[in-house]
PDB file of N, CA and C in Angstrom:
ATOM      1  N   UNK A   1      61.434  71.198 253.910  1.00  0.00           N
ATOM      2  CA  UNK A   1      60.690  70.954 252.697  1.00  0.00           C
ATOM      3  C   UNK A   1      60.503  69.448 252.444  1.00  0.00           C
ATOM      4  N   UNK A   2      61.587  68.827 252.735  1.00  0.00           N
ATOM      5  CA  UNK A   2      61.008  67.101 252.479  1.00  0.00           C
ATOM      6  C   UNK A   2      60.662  66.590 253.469  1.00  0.00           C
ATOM      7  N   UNK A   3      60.688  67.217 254.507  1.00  0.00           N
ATOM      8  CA  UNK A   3      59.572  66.763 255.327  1.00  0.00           C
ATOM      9  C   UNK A   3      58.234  66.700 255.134  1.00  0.00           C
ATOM     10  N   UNK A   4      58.075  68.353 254.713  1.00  0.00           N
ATOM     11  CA  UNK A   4      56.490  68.367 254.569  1.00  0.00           C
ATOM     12  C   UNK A   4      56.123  67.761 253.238  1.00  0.00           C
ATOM     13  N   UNK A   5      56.627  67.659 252.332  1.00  0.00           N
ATOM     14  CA  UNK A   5      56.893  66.693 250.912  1.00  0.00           C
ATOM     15  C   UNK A   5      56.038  65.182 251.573  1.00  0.00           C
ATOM     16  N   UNK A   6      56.161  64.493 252.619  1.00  0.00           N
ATOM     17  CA  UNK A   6      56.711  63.382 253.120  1.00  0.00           C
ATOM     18  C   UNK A   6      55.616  63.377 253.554  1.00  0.00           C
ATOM     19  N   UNK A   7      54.689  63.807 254.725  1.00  0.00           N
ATOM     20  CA  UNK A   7      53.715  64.042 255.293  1.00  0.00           C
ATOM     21  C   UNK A   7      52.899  64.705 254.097  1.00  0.00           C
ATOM     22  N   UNK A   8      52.897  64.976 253.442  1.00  0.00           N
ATOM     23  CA  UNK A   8      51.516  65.719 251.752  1.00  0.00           C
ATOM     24  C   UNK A   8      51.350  64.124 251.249  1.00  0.00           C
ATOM     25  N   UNK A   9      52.596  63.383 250.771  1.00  0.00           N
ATOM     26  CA  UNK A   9      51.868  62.430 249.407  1.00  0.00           C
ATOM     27  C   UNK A   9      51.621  61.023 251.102  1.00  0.00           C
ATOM     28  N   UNK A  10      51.583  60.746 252.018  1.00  0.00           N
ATOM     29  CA  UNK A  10      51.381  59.872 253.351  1.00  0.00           C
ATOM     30  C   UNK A  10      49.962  60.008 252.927  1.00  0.00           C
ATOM     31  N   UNK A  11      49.411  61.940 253.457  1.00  0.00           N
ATOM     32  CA  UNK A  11      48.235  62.207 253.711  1.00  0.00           C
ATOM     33  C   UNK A  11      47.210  61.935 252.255  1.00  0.00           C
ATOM     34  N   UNK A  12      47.772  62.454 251.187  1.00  0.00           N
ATOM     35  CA  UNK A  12      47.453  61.941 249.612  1.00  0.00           C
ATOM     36  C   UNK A  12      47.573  60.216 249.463  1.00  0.00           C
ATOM     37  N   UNK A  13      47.967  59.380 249.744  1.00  0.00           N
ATOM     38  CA  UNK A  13      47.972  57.802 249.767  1.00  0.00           C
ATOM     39  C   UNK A  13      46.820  57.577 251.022  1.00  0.00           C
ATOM     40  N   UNK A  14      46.950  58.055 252.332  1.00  0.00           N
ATOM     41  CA  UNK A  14      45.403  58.043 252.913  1.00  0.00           C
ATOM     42  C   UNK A  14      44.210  58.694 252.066  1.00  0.00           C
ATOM     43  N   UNK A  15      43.944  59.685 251.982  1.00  0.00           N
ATOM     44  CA  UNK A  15      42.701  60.213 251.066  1.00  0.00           C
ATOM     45  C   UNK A  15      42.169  58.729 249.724  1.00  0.00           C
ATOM     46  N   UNK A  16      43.404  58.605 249.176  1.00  0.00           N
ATOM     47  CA  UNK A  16      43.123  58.073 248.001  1.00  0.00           C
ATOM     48  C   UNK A  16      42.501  56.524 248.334  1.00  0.00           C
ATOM     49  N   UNK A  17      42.951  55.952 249.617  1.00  0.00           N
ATOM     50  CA  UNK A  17      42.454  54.676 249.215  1.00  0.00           C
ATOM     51  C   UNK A  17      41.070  54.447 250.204  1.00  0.00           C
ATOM     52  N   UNK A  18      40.973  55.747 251.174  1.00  0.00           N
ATOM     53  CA  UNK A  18      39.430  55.952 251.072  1.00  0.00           C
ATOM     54  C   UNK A  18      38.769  55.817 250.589  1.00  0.00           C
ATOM     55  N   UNK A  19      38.921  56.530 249.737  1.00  0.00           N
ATOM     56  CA  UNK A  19      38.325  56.891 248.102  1.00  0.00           C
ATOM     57  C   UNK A  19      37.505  55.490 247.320  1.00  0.00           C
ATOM     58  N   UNK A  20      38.716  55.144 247.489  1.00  0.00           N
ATOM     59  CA  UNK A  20      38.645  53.566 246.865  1.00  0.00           C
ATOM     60  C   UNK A  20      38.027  52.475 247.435  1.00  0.00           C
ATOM     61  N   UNK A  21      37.700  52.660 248.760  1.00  0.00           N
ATOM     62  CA  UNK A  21      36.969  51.739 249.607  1.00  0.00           C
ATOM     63  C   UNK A  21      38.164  50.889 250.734  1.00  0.00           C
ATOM     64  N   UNK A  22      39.267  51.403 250.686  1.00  0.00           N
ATOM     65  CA  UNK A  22      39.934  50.660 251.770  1.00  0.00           C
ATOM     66  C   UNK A  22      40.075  51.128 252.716  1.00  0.00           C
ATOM     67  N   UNK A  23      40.118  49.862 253.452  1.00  0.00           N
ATOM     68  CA  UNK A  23      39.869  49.985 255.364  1.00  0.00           C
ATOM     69  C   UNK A  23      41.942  51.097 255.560  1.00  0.00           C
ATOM     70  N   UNK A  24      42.762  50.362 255.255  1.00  0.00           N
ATOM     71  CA  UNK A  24      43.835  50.419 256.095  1.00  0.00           C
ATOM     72  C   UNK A  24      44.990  50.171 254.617  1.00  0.00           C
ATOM     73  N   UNK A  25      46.086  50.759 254.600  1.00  0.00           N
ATOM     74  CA  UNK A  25      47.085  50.826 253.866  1.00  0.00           C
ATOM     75  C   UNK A  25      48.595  49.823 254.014  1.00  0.00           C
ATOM     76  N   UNK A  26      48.623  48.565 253.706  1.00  0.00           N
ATOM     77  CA  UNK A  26      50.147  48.076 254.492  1.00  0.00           C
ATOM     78  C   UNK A  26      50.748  47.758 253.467  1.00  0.00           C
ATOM     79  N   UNK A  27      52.171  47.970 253.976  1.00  0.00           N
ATOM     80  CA  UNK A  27      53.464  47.430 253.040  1.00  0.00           C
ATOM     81  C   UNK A  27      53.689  48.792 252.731  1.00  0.00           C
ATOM     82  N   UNK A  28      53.659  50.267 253.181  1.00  0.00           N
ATOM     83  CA  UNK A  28      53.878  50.909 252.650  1.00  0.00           C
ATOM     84  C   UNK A  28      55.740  51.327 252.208  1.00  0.00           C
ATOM     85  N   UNK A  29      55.859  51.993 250.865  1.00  0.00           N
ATOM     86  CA  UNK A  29      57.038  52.404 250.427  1.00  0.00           C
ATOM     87  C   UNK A  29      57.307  53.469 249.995  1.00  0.00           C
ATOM     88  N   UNK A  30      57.545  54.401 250.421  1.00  0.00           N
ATOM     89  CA  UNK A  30      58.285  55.993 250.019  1.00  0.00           C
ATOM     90  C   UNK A  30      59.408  56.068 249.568  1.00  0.00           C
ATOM     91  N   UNK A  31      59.666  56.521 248.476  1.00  0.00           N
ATOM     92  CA  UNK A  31      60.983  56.473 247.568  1.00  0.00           C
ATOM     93  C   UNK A  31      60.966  58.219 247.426  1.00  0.00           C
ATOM     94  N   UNK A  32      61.802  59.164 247.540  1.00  0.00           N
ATOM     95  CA  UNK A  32      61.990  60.268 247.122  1.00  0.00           C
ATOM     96  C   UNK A  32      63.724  60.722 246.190  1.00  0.00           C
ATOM     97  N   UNK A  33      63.605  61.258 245.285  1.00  0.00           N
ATOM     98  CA  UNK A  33      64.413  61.537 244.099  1.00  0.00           C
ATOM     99  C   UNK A  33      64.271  63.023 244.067  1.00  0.00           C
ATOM    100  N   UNK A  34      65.731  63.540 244.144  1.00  0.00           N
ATOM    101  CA  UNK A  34      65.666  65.186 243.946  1.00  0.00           C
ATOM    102  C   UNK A  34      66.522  65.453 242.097  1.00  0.00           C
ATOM    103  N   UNK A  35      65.678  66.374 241.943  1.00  0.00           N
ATOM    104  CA  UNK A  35      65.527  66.569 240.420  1.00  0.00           C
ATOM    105  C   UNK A  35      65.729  68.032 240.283  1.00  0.00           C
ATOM    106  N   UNK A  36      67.095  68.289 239.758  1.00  0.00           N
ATOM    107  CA  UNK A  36      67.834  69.343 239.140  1.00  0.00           C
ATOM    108  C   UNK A  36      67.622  69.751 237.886  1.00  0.00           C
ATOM    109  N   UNK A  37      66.670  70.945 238.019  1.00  0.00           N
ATOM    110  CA  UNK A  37      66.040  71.883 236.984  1.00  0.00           C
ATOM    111  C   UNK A  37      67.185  71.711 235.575  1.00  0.00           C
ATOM    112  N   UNK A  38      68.521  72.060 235.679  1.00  0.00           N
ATOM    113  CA  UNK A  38      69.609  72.302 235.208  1.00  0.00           C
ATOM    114  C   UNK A  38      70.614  70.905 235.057  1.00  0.00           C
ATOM    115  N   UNK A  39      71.668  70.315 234.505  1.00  0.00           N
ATOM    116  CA  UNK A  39      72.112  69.667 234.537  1.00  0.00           C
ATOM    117  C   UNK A  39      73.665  70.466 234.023  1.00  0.00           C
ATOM    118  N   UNK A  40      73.473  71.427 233.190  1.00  0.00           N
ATOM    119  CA  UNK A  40      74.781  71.983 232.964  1.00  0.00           C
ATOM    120  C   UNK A  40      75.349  72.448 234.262  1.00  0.00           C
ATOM    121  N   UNK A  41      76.682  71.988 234.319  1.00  0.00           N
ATOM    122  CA  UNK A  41      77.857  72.444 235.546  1.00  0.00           C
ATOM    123  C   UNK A  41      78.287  73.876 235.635  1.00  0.00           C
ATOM    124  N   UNK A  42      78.462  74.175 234.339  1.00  0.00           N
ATOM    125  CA  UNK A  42      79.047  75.737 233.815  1.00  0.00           C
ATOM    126  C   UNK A  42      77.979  76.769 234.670  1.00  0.00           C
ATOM    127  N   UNK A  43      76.193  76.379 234.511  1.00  0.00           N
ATOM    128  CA  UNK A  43      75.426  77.468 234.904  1.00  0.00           C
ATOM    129  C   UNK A  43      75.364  77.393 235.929  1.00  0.00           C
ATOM    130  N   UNK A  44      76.020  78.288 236.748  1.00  0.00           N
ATOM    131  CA  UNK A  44      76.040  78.689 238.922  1.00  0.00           C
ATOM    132  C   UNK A  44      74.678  79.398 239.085  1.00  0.00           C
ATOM    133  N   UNK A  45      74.184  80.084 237.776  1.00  0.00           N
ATOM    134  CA  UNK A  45      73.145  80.905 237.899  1.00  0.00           C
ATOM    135  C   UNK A  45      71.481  80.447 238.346  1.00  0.00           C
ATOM    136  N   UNK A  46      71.583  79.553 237.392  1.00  0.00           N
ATOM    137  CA  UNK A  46      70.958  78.116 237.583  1.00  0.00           C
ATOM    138  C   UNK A  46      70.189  77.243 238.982  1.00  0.00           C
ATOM    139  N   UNK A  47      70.175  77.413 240.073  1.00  0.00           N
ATOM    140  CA  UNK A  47      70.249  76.613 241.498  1.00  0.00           C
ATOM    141  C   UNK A  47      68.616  75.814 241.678  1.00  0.00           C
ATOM    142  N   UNK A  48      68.028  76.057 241.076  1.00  0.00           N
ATOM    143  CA  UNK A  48      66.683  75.468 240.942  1.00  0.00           C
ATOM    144  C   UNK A  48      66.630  74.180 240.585  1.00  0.00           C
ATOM    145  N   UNK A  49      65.980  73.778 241.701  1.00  0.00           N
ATOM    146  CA  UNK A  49      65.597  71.897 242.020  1.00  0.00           C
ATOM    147  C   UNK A  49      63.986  71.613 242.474  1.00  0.00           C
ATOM    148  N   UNK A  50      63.964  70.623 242.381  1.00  0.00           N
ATOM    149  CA  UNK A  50      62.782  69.956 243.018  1.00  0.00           C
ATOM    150  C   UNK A  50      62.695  68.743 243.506  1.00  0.00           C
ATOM    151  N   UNK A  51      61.979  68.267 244.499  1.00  0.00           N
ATOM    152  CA  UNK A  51      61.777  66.663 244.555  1.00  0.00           C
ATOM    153  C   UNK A  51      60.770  66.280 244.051  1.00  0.00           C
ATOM    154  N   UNK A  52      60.829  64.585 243.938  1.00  0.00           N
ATOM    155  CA  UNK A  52      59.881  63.979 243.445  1.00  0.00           C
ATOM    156  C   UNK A  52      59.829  62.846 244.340  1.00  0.00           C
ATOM    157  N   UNK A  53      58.392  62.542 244.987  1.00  0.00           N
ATOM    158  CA  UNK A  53      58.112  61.758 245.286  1.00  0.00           C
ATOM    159  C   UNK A  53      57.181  60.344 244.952  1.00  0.00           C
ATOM    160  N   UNK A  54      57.418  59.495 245.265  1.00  0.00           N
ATOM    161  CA  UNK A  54      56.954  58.077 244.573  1.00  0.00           C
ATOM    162  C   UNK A  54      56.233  57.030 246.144  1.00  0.00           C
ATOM    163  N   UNK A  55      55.147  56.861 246.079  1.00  0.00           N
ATOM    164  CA  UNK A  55      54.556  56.301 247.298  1.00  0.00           C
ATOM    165  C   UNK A  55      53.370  55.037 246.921  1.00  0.00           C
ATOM    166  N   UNK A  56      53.690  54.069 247.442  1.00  0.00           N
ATOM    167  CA  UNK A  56      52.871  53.324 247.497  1.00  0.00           C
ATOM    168  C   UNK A  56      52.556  51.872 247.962  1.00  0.00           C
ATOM    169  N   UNK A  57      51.518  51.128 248.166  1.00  0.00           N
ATOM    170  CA  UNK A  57      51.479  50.174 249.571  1.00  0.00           C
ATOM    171  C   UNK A  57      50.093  49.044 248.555  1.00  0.00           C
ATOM    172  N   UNK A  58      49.779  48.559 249.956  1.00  0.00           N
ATOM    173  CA  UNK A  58      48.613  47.826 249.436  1.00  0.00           C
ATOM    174  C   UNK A  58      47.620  48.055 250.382  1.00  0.00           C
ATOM    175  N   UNK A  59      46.374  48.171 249.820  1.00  0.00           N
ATOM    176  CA  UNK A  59      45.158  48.412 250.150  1.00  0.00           C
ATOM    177  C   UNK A  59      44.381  47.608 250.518  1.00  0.00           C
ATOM    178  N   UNK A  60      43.744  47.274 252.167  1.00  0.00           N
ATOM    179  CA  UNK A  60      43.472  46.306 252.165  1.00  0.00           C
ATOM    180  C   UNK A  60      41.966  46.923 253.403  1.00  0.00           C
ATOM    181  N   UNK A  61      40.746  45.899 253.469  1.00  0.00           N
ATOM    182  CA  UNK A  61      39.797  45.964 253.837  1.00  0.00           C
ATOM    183  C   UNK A  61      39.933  44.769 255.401  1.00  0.00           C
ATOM    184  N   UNK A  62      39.397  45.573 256.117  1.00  0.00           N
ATOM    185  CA  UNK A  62      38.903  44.616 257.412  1.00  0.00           C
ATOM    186  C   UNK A  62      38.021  44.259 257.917  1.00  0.00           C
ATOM    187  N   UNK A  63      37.346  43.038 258.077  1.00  0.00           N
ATOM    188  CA  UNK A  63      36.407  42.622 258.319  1.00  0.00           C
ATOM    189  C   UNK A  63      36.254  41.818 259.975  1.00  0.00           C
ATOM    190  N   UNK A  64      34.669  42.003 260.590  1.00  0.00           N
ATOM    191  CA  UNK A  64      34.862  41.351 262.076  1.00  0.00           C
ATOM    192  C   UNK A  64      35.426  40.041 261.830  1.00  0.00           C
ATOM    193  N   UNK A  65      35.900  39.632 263.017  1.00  0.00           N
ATOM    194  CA  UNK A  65      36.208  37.944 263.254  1.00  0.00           C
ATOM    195  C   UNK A  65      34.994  37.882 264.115  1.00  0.00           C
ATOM    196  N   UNK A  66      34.539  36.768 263.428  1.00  0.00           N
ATOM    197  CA  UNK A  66      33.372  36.092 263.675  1.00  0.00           C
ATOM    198  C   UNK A  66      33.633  34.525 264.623  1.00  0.00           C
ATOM    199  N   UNK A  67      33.957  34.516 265.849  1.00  0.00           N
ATOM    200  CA  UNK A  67      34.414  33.790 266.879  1.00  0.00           C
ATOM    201  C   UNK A  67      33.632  32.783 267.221  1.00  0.00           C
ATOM    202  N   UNK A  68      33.103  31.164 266.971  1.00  0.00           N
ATOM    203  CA  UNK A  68      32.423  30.714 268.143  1.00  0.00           C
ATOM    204  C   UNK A  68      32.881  29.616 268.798  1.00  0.00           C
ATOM    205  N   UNK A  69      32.643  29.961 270.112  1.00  0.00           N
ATOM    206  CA  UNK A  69      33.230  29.308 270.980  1.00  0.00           C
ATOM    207  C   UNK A  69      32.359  27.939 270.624  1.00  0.00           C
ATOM    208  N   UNK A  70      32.932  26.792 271.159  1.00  0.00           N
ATOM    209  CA  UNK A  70      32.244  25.352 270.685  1.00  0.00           C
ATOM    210  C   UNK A  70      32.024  24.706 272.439  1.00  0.00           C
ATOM    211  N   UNK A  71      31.065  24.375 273.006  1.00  0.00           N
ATOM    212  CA  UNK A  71      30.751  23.407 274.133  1.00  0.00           C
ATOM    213  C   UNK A  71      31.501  22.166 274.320  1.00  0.00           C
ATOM    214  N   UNK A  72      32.917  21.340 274.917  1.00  0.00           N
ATOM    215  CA  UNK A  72      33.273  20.485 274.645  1.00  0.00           C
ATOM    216  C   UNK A  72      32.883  19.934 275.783  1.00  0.00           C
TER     217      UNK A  72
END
């Protein structure tokens, strides 16, 4: 499950900065936090969790290099 968690918000941070007009994504950071429905100890009955994931980088555009060689 946090695998595929892991690979969903990757593929969701690609889509999105499509979206947005960027070439390529760097500096990226994935932070994941698992989050217990319940916090009382007493309820065993209780076992329901979830994760939460937190992702994000910088968006950046690429442009040709424009090269000229000079005659010396």
């Amino acid at each position: 499950m946090i695998r595929w968690g892991r690979e969903e918000v990757i593929q969701r941070l690609r889509e999105e900065a499509q979206k947005q007009g960027w070439d390529e994504v760097i500096n990226v950071r994935l932070e994941t936090a698992m989050i217990r429905k319940s916090s009382n100890a007493s309820n065993r009955k209780d076992k329901g969790a979830a994760m939460e994931y937190l992702i994000y980088g910088t968006g950046i555009r690429l442009s040709p290099i424009n090269i000229q060689l000079s005659s010396a």
